[in-house]
PDB file of N, CA and C in Angstrom:
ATOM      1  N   UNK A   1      -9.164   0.919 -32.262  1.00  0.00           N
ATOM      2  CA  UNK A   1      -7.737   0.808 -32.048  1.00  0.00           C
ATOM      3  C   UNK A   1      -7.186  -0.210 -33.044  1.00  0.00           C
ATOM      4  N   UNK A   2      -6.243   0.243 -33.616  1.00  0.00           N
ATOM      5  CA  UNK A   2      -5.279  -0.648 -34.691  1.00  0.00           C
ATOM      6  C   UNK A   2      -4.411  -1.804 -33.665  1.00  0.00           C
ATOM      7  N   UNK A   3      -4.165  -2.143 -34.741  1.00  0.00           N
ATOM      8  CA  UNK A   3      -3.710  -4.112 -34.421  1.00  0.00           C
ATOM      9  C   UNK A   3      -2.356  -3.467 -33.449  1.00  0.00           C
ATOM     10  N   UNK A   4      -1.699  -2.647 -34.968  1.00  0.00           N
ATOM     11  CA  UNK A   4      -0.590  -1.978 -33.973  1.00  0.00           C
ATOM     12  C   UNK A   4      -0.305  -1.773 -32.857  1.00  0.00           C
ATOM     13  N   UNK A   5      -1.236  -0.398 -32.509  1.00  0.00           N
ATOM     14  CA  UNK A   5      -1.860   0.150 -31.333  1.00  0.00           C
ATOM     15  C   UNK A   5      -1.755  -0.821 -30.136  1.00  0.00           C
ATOM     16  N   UNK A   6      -2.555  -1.947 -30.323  1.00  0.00           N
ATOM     17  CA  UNK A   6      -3.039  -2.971 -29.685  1.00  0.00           C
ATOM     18  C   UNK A   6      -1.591  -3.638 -29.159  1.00  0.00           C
ATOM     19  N   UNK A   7      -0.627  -4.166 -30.098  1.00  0.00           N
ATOM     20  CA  UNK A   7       0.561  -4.812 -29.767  1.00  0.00           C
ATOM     21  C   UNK A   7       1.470  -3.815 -28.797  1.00  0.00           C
ATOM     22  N   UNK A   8       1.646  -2.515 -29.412  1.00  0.00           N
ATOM     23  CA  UNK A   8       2.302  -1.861 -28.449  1.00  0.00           C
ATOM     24  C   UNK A   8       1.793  -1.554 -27.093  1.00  0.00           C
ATOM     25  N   UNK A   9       0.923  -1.154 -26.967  1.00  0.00           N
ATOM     26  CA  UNK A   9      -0.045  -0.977 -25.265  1.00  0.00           C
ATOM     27  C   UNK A   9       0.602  -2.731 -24.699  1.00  0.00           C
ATOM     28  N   UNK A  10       0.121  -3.603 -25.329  1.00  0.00           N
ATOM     29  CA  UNK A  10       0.579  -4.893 -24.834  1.00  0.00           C
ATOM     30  C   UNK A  10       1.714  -4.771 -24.635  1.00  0.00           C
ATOM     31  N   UNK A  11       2.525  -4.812 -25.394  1.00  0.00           N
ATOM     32  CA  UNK A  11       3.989  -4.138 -25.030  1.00  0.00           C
ATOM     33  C   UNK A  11       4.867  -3.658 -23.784  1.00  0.00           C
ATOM     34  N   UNK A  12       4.049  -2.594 -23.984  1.00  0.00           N
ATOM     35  CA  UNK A  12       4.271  -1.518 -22.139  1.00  0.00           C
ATOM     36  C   UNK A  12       3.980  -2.123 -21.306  1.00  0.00           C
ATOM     37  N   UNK A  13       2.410  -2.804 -21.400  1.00  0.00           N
ATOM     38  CA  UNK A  13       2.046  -3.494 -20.035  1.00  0.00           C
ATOM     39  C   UNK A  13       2.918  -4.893 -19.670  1.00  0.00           C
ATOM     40  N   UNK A  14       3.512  -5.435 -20.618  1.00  0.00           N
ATOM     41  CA  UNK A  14       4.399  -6.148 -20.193  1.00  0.00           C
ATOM     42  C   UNK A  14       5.490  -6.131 -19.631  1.00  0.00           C
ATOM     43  N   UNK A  15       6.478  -4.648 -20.476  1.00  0.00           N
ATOM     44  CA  UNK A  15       7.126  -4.331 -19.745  1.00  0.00           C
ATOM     45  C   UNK A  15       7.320  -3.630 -18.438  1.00  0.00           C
ATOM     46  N   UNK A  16       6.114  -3.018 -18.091  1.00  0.00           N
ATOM     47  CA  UNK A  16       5.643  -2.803 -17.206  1.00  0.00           C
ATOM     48  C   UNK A  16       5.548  -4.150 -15.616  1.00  0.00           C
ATOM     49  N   UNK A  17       4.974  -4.759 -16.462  1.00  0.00           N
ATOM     50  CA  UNK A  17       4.912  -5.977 -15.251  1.00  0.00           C
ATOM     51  C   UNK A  17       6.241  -6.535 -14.795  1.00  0.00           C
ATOM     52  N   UNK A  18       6.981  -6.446 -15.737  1.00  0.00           N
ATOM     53  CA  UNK A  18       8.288  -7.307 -15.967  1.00  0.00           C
ATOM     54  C   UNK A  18       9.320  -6.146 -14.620  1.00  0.00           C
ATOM     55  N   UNK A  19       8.905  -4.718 -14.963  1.00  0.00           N
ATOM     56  CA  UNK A  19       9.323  -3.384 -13.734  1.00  0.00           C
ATOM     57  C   UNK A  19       9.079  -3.870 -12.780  1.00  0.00           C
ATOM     58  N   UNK A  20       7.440  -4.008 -12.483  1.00  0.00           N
ATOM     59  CA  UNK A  20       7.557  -4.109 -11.123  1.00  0.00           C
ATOM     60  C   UNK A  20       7.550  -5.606 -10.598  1.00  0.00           C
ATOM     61  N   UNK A  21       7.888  -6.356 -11.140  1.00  0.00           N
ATOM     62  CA  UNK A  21       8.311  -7.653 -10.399  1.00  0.00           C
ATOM     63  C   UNK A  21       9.404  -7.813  -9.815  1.00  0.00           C
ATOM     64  N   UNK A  22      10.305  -7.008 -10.901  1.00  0.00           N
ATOM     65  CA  UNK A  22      11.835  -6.537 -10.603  1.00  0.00           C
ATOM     66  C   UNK A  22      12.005  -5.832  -9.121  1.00  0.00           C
ATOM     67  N   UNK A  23      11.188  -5.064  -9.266  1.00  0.00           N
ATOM     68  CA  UNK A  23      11.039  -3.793  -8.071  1.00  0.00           C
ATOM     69  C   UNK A  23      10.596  -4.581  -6.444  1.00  0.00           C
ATOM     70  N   UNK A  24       9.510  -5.676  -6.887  1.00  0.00           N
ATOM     71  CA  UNK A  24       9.257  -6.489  -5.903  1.00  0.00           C
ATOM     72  C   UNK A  24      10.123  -7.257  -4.953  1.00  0.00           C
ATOM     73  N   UNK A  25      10.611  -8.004  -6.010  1.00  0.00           N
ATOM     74  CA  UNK A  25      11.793  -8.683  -5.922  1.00  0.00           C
ATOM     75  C   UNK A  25      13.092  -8.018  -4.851  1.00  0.00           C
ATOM     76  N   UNK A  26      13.328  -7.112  -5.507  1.00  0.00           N
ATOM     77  CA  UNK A  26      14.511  -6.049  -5.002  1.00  0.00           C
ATOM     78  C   UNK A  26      13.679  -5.811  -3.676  1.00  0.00           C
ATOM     79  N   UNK A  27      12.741  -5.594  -2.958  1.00  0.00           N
ATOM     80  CA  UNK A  27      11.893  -4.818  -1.589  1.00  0.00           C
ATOM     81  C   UNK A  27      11.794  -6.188  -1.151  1.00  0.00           C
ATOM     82  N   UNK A  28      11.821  -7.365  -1.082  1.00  0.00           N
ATOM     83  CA  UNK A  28      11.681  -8.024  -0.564  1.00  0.00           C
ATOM     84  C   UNK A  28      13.264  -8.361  -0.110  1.00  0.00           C
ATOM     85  N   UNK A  29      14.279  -8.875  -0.660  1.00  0.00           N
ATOM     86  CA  UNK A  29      15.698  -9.039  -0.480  1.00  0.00           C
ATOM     87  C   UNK A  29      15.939  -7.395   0.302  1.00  0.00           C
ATOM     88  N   UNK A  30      15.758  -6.581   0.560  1.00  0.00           N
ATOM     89  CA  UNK A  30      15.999  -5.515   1.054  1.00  0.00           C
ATOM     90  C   UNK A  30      15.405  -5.757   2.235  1.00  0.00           C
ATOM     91  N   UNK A  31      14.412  -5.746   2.569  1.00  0.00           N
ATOM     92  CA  UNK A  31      13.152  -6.375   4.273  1.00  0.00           C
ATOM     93  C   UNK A  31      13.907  -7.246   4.425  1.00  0.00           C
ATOM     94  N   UNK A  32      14.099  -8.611   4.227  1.00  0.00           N
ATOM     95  CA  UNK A  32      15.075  -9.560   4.680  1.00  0.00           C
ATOM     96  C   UNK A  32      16.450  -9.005   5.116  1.00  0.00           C
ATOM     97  N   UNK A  33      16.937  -8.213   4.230  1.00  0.00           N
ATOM     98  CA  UNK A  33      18.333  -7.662   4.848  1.00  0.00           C
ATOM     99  C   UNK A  33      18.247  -6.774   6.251  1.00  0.00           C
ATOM    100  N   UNK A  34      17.221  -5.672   6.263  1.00  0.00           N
ATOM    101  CA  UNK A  34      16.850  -5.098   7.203  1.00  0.00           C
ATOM    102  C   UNK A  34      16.585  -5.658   8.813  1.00  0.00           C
ATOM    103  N   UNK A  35      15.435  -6.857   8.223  1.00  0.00           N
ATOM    104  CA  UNK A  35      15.294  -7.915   9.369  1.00  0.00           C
ATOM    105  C   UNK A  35      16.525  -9.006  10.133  1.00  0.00           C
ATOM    106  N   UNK A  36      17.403  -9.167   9.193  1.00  0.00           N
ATOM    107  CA  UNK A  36      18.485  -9.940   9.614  1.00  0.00           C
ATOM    108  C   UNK A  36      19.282  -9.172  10.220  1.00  0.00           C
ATOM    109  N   UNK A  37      19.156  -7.641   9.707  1.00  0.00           N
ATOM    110  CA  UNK A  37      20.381  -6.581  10.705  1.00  0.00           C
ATOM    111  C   UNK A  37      19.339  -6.251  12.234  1.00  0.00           C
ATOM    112  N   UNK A  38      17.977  -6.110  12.152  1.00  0.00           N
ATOM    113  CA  UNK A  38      17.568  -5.722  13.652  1.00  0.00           C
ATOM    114  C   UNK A  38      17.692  -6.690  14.108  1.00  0.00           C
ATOM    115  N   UNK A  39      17.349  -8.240  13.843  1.00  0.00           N
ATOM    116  CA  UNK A  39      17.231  -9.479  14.880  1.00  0.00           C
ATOM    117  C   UNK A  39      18.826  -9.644  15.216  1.00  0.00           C
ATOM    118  N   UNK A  40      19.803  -9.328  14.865  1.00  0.00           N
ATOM    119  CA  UNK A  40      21.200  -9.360  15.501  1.00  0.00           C
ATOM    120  C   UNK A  40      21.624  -8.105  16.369  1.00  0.00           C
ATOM    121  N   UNK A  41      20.637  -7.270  16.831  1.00  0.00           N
ATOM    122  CA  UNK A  41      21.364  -6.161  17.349  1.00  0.00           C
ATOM    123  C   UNK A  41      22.235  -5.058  16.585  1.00  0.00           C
ATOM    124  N   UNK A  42      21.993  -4.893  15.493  1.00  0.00           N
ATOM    125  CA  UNK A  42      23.096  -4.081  14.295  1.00  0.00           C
ATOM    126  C   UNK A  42      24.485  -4.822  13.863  1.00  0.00           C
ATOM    127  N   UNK A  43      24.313  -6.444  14.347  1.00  0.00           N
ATOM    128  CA  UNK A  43      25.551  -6.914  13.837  1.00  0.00           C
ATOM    129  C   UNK A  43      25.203  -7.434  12.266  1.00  0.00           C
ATOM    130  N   UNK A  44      26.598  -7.272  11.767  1.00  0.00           N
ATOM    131  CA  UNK A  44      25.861  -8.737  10.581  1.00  0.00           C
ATOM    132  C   UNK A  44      26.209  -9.589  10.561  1.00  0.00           C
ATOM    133  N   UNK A  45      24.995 -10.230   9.927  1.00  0.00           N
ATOM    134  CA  UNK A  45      24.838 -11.766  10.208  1.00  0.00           C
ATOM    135  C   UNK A  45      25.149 -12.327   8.798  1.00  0.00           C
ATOM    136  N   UNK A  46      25.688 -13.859   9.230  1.00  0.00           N
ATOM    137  CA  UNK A  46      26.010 -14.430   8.246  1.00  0.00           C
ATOM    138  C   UNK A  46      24.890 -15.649   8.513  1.00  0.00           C
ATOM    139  N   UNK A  47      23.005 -15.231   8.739  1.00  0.00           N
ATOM    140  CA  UNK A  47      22.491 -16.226   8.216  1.00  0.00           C
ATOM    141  C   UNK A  47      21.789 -16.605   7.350  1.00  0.00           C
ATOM    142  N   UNK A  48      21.240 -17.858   6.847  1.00  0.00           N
ATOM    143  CA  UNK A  48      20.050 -17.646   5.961  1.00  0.00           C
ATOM    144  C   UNK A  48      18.796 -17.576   6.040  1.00  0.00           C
ATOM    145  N   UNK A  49      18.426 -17.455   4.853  1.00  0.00           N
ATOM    146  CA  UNK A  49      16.989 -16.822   4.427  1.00  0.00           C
ATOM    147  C   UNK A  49      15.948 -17.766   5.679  1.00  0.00           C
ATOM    148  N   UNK A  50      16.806 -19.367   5.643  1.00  0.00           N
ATOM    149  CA  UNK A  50      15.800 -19.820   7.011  1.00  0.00           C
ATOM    150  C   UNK A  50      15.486 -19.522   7.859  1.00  0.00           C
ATOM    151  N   UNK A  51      17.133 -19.630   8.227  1.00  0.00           N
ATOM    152  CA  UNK A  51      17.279 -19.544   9.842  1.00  0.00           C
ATOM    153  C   UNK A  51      16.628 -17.754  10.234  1.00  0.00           C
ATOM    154  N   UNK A  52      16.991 -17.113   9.035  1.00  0.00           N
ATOM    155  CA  UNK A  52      15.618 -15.811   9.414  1.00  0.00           C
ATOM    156  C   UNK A  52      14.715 -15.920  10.009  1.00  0.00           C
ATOM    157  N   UNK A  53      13.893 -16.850   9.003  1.00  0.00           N
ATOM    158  CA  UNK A  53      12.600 -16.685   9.066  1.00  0.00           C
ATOM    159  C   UNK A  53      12.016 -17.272  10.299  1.00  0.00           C
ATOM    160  N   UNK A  54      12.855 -18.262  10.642  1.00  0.00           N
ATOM    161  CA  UNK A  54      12.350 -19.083  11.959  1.00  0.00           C
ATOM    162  C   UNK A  54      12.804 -18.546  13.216  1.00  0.00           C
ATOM    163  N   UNK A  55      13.739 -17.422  13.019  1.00  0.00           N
ATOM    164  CA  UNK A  55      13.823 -16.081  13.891  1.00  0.00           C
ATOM    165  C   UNK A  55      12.436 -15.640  14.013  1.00  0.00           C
ATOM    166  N   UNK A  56      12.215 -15.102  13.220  1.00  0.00           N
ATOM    167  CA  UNK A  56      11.100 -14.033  13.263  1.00  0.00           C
ATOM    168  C   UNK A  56       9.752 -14.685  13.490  1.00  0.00           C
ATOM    169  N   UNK A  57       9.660 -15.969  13.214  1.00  0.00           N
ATOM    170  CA  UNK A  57       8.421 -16.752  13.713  1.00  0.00           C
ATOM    171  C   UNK A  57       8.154 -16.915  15.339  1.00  0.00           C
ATOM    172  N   UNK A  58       9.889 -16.802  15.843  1.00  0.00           N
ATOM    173  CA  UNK A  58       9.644 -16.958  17.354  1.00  0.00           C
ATOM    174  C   UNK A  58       9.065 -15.380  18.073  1.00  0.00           C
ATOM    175  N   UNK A  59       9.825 -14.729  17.248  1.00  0.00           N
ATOM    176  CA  UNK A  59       9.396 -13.314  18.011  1.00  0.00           C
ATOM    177  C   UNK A  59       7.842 -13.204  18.386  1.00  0.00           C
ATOM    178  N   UNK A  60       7.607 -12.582  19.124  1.00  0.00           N
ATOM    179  CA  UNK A  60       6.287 -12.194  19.896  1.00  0.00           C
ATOM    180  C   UNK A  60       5.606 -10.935  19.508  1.00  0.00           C
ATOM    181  N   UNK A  61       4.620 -11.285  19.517  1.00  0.00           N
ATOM    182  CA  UNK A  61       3.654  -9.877  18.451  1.00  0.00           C
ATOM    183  C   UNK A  61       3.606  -8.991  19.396  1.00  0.00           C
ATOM    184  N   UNK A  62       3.458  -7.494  19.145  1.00  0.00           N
ATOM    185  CA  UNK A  62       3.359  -6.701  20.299  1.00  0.00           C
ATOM    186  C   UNK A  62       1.992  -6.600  20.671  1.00  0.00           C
ATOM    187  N   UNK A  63       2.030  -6.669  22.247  1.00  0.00           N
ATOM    188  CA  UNK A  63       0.351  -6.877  22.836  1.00  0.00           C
ATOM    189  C   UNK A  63      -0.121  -5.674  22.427  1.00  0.00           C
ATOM    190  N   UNK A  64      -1.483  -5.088  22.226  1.00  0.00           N
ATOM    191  CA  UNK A  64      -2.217  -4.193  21.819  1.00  0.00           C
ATOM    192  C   UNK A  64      -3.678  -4.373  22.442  1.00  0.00           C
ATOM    193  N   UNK A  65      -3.952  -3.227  23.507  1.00  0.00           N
ATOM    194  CA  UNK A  65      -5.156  -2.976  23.895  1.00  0.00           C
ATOM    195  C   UNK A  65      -6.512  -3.399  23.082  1.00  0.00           C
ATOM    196  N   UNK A  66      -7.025  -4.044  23.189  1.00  0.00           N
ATOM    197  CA  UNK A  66      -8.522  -3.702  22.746  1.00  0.00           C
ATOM    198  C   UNK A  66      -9.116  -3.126  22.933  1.00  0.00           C
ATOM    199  N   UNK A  67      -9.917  -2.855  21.498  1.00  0.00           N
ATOM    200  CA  UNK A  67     -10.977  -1.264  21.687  1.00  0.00           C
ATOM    201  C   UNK A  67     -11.826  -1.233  22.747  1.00  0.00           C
ATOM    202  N   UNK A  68     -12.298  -2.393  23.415  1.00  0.00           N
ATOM    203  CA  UNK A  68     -13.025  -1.907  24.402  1.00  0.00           C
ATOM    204  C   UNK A  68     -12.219  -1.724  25.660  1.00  0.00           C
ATOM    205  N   UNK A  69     -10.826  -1.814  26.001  1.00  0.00           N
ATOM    206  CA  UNK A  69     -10.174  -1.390  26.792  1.00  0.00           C
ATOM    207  C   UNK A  69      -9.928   0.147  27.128  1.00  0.00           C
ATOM    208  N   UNK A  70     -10.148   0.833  25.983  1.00  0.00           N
ATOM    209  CA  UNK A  70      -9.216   2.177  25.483  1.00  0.00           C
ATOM    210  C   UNK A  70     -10.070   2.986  26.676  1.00  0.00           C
ATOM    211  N   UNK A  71     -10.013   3.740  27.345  1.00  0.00           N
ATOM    212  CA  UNK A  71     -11.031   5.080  28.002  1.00  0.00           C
ATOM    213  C   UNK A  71     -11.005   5.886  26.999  1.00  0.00           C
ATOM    214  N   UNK A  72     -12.363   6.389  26.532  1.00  0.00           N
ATOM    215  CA  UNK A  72     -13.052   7.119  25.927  1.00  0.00           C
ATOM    216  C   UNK A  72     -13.255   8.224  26.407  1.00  0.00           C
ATOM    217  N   UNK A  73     -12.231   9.353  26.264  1.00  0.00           N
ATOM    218  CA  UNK A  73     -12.697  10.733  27.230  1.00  0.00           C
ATOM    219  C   UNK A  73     -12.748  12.082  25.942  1.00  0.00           C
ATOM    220  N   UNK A  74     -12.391  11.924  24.806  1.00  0.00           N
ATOM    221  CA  UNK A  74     -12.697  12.754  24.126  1.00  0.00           C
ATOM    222  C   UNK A  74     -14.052  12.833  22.800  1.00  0.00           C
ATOM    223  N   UNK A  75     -14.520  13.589  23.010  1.00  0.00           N
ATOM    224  CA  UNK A  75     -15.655  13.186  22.301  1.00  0.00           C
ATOM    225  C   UNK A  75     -16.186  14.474  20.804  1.00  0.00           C
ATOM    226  N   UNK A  76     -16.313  13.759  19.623  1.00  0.00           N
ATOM    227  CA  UNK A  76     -16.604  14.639  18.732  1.00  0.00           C
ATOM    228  C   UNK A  76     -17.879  15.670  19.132  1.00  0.00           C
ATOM    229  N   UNK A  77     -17.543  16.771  18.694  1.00  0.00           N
ATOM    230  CA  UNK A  77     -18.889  18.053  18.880  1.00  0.00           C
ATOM    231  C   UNK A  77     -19.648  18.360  18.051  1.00  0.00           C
ATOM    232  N   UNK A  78     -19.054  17.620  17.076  1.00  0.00           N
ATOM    233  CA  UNK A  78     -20.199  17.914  15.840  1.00  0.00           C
ATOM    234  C   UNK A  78     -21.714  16.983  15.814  1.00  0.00           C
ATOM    235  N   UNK A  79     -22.408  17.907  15.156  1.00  0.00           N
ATOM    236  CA  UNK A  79     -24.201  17.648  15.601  1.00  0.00           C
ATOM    237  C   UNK A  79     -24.061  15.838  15.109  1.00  0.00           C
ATOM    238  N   UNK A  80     -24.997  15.276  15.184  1.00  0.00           N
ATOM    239  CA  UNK A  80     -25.272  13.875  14.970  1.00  0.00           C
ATOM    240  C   UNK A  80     -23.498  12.999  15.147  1.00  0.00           C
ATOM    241  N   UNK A  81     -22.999  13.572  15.552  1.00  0.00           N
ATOM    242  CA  UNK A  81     -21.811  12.103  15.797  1.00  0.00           C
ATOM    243  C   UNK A  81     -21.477  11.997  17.045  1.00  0.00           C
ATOM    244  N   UNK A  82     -21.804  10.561  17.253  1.00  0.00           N
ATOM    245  CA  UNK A  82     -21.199  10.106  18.318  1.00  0.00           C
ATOM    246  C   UNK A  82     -20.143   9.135  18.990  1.00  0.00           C
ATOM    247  N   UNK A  83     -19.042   9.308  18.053  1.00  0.00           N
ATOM    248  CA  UNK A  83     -17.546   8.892  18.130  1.00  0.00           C
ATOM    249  C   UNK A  83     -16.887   9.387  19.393  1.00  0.00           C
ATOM    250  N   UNK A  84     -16.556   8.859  19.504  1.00  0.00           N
ATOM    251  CA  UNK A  84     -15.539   9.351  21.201  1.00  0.00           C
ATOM    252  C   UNK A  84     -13.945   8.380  21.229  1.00  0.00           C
ATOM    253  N   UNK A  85     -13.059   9.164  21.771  1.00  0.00           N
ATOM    254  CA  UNK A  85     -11.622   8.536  21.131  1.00  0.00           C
ATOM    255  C   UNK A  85     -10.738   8.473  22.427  1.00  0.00           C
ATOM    256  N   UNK A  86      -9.749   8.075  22.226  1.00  0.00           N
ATOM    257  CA  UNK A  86      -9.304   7.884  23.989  1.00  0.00           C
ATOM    258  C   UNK A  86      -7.887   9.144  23.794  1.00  0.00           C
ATOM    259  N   UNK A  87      -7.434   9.462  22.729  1.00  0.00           N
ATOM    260  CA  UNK A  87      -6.851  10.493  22.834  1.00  0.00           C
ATOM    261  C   UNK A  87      -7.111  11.374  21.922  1.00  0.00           C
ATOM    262  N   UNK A  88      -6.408  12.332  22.476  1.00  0.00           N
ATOM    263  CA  UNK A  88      -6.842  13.775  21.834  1.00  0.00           C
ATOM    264  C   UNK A  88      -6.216  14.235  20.179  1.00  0.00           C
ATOM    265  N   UNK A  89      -5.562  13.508  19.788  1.00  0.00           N
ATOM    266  CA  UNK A  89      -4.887  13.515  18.372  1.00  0.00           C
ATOM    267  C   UNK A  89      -5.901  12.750  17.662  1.00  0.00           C
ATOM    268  N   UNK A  90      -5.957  11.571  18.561  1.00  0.00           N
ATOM    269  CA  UNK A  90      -7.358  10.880  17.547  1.00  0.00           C
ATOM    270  C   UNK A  90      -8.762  11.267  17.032  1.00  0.00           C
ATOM    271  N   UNK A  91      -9.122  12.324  18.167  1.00  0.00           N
ATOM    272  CA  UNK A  91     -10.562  12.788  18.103  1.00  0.00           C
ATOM    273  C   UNK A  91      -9.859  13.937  16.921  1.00  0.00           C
ATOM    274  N   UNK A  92      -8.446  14.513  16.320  1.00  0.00           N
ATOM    275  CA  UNK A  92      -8.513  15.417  15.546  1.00  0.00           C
ATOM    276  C   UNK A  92      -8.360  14.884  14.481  1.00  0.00           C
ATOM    277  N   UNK A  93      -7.774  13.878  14.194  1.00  0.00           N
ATOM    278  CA  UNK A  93      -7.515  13.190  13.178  1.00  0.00           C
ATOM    279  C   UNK A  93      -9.247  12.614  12.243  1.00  0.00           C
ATOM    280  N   UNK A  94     -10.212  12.385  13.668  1.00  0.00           N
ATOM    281  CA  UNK A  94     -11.327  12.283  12.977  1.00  0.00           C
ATOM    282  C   UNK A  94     -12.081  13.345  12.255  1.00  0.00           C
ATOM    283  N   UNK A  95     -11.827  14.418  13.191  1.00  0.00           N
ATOM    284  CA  UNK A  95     -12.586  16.149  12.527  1.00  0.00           C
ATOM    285  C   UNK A  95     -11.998  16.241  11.546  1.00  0.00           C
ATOM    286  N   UNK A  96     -10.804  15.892  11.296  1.00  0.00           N
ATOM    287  CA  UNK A  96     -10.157  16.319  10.195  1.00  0.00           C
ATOM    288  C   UNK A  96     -10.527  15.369   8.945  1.00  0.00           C
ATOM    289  N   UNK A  97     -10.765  14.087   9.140  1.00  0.00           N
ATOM    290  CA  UNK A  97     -11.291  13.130   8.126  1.00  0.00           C
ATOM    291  C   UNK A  97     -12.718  13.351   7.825  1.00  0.00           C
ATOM    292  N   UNK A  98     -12.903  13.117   8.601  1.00  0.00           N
ATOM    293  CA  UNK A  98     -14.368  12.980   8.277  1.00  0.00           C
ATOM    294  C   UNK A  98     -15.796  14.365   8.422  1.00  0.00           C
ATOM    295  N   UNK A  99     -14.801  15.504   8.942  1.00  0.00           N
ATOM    296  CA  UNK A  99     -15.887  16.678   9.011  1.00  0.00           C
ATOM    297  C   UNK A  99     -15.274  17.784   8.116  1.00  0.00           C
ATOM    298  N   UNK A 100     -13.937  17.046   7.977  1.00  0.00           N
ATOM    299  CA  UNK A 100     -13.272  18.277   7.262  1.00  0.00           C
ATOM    300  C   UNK A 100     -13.170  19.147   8.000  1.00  0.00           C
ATOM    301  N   UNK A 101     -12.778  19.624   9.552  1.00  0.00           N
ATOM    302  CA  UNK A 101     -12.480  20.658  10.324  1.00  0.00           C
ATOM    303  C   UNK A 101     -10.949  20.740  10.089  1.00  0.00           C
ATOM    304  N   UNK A 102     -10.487  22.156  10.161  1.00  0.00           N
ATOM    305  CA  UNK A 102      -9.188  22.674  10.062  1.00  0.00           C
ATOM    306  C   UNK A 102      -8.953  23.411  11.158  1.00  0.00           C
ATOM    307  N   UNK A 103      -8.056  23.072  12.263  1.00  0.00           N
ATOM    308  CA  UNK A 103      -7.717  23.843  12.975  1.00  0.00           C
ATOM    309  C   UNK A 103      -6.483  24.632  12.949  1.00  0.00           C
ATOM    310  N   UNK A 104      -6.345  25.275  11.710  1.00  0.00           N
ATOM    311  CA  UNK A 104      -5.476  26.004  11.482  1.00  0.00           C
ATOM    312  C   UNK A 104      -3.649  25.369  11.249  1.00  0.00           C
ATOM    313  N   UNK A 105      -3.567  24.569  11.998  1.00  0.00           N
ATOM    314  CA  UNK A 105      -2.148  24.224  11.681  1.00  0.00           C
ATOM    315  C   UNK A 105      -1.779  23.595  10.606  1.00  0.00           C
ATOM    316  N   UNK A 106      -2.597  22.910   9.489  1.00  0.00           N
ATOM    317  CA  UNK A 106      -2.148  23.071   8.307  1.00  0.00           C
ATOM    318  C   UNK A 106      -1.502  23.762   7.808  1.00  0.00           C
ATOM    319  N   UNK A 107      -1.717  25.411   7.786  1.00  0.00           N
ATOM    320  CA  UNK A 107      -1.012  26.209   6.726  1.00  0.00           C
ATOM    321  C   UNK A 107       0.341  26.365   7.512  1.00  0.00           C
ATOM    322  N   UNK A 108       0.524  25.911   8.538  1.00  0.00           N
ATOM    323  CA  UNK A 108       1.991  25.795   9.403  1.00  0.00           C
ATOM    324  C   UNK A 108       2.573  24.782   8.877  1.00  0.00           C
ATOM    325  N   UNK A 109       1.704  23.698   8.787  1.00  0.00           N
ATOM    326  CA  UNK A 109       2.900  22.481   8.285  1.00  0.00           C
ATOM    327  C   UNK A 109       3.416  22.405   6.967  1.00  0.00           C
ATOM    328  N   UNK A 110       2.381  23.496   6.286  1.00  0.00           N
ATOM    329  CA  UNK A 110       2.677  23.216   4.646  1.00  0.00           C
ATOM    330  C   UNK A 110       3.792  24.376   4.516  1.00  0.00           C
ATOM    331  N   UNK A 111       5.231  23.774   3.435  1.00  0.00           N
ATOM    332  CA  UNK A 111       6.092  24.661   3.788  1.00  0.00           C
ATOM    333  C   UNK A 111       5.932  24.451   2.027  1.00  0.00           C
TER     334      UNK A 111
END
């Protein structure tokens, strides 16, 4: 590769970086805007970037079962696995990952 070559690729990738920092930038001021409109109820707010954040520090994480809580009533059929899932979307979502089973509704969803 020529010197050239070399400067321009450098080039792109800079300007490149320089894109998506921009792009970053912009998705982050956008989430903040988003977050300041749900924590008011759909009003807008006239606060700042702080008083956000120390909003959202108080909020409460949503509780979430642990896996060993879940009841396990569906269970894969395929030879050697023994995965078992507590609902029935999940046990398809696994055939479908990992055995590659198709139960047909693919060619329904694909429009």
């Amino acid at each position: 590769m020529s010197e050239s070559e070399s400067e321009k690729q450098e080039a792109q990738m800079d300007y490149y970086k320089e894109a998506l920092e921009k792009v970053m930038t912009e998705r982050n001021d956008l989430k903040t805007k988003v977050l300041k409109y749900e924590l008011l109820g759909g009003e807008l707010a006239q606060l700042d970037d702080d008083e956000i954040m120390n909003q959202l520090e108080d909020r409460k994480k949503k509780s979430r079962r642990s896996a060993a809580d879940i009841d396990r009533h569906f269970f894969c059929s395929f030879t050697n696995c023994k995965k078992a899932y507590g609902t029935e979307a999940s046990l398809i979502q696994h055939q479908r990952l990992k055995h590659g089973q198709n139960n047909g509704m693919d060619a329904y969803f694909r429009i």
